[in-house]
C-alpha atoms as a PDB file:
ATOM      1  CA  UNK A   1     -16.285 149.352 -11.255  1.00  0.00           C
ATOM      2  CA  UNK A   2     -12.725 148.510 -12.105  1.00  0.00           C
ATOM      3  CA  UNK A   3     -10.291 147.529  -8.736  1.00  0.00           C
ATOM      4  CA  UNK A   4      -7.018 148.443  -9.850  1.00  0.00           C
ATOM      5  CA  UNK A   5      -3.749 146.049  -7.582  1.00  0.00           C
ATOM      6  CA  UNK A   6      -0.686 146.930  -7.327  1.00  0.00           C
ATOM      7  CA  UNK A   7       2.235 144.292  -8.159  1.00  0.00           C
ATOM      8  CA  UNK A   8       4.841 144.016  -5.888  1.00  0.00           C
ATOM      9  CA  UNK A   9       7.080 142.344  -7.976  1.00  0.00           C
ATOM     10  CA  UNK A  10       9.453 143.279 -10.503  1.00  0.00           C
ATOM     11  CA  UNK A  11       8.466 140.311 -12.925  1.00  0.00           C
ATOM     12  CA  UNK A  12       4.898 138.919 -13.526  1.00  0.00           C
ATOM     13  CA  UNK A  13       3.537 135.992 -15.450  1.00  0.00           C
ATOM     14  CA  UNK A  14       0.160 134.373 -16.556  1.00  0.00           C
ATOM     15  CA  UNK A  15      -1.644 131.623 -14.752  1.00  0.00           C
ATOM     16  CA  UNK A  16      -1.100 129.088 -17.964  1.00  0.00           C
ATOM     17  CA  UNK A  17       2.623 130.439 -18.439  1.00  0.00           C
ATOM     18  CA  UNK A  18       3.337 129.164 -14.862  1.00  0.00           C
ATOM     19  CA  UNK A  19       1.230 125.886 -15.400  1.00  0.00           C
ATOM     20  CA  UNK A  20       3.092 125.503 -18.646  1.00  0.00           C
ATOM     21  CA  UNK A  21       6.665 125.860 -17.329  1.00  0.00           C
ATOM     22  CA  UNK A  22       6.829 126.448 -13.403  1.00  0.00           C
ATOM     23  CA  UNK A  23      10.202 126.378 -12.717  1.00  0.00           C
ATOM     24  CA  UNK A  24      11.212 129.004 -15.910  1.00  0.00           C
ATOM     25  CA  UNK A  25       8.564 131.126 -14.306  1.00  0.00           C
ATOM     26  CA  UNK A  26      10.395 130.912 -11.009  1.00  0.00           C
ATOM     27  CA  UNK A  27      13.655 131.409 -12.722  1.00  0.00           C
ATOM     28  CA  UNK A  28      12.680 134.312 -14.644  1.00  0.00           C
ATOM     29  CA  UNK A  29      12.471 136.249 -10.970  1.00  0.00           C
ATOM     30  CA  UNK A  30      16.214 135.961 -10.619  1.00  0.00           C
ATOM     31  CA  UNK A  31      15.714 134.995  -7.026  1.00  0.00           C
ATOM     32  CA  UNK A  32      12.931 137.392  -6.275  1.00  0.00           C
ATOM     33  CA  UNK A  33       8.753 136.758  -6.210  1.00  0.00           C
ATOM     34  CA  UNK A  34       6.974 136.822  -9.257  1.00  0.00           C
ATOM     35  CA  UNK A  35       3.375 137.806  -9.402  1.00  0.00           C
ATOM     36  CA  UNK A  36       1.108 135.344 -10.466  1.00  0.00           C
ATOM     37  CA  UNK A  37      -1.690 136.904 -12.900  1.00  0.00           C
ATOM     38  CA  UNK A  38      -4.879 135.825 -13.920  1.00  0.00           C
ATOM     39  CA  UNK A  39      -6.623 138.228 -16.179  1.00  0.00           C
ATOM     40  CA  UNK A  40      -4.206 141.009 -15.799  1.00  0.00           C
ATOM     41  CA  UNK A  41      -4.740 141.080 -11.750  1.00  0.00           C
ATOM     42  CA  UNK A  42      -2.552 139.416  -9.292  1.00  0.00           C
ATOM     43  CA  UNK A  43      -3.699 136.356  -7.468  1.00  0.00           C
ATOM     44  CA  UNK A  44      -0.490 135.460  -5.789  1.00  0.00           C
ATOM     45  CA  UNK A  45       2.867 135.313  -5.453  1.00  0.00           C
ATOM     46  CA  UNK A  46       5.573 132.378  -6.296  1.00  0.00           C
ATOM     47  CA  UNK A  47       8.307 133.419  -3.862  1.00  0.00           C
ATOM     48  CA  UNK A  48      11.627 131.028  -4.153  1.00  0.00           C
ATOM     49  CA  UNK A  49      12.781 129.406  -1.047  1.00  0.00           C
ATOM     50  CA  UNK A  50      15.563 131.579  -0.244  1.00  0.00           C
ATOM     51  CA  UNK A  51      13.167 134.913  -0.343  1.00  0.00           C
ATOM     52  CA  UNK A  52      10.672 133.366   1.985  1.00  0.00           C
ATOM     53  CA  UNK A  53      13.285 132.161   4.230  1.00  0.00           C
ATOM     54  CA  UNK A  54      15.052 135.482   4.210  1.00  0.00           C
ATOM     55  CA  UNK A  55      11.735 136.854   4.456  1.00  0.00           C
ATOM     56  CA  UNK A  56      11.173 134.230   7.628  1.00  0.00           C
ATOM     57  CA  UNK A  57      14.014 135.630   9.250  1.00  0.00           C
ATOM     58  CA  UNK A  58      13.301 139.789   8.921  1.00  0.00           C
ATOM     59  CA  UNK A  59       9.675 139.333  10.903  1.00  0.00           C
ATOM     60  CA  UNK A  60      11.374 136.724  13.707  1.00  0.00           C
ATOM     61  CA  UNK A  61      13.814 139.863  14.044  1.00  0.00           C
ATOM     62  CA  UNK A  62      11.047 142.313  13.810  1.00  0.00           C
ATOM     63  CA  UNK A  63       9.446 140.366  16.710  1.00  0.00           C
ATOM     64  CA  UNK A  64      12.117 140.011  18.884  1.00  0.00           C
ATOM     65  CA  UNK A  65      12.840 143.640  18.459  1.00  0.00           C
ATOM     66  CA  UNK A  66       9.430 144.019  19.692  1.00  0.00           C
ATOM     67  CA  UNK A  67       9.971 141.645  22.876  1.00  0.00           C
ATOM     68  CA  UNK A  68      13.381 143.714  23.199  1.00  0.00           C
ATOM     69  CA  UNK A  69      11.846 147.653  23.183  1.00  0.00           C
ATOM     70  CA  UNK A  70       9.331 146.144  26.078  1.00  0.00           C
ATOM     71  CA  UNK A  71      11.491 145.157  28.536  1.00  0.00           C
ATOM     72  CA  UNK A  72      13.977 147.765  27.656  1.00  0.00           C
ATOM     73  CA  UNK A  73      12.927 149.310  31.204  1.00  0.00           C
ATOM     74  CA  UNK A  74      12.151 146.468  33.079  1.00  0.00           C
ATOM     75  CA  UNK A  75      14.454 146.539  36.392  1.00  0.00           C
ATOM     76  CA  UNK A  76      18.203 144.286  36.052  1.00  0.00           C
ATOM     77  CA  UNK A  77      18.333 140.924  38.068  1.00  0.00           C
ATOM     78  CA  UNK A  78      22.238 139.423  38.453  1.00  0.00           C
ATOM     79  CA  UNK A  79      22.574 136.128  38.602  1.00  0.00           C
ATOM     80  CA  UNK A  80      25.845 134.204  39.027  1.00  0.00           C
ATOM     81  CA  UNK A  81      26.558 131.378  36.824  1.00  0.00           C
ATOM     82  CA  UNK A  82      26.791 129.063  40.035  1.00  0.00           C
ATOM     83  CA  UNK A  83      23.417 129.590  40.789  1.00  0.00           C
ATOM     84  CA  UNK A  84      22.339 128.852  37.639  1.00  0.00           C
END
């Protein structure tokens, strides 16, 4: 039985093509992952430090937007600065 994987990448390269020359892989993404291949299926993904900080960033938002939707109806409490 074949498994068939998608590639979520736009540009893809071979195990020994990364081991060969990593950082002409990386560049070859423009700034985006690259899919990692080994025998025509991907086995990861080489994602450039400014993706996987961006990429950081999005789920902390995601989770505060979470945090944000549950108290959403939780009653108001002021507080003056003073008594801070």
């Amino acid at each position: 039985m074949t498994s068939v994987h998608s590639i979520l990448a736009d540009v893809s390269a071979g195990i020994s093509e990364l081991k060969k020359n990593p950082m002409s892989v990386i560049a070859q993404g423009e700034g985006a992952p690259v899919a990692i291949l080994n025998r025509n299926e991907p086995v990861f993904y080489a994602v450039p430090a400014d993706a996987y900080e961006a990429l950081i960033d999005k789920i902390e938002d995601l989770e505060l937007a979470v945090i944000v939707r549950a108290r959403m109806d939780q009653p108001e409490t002021e507080i003056a600065l003073d008594d801070l």
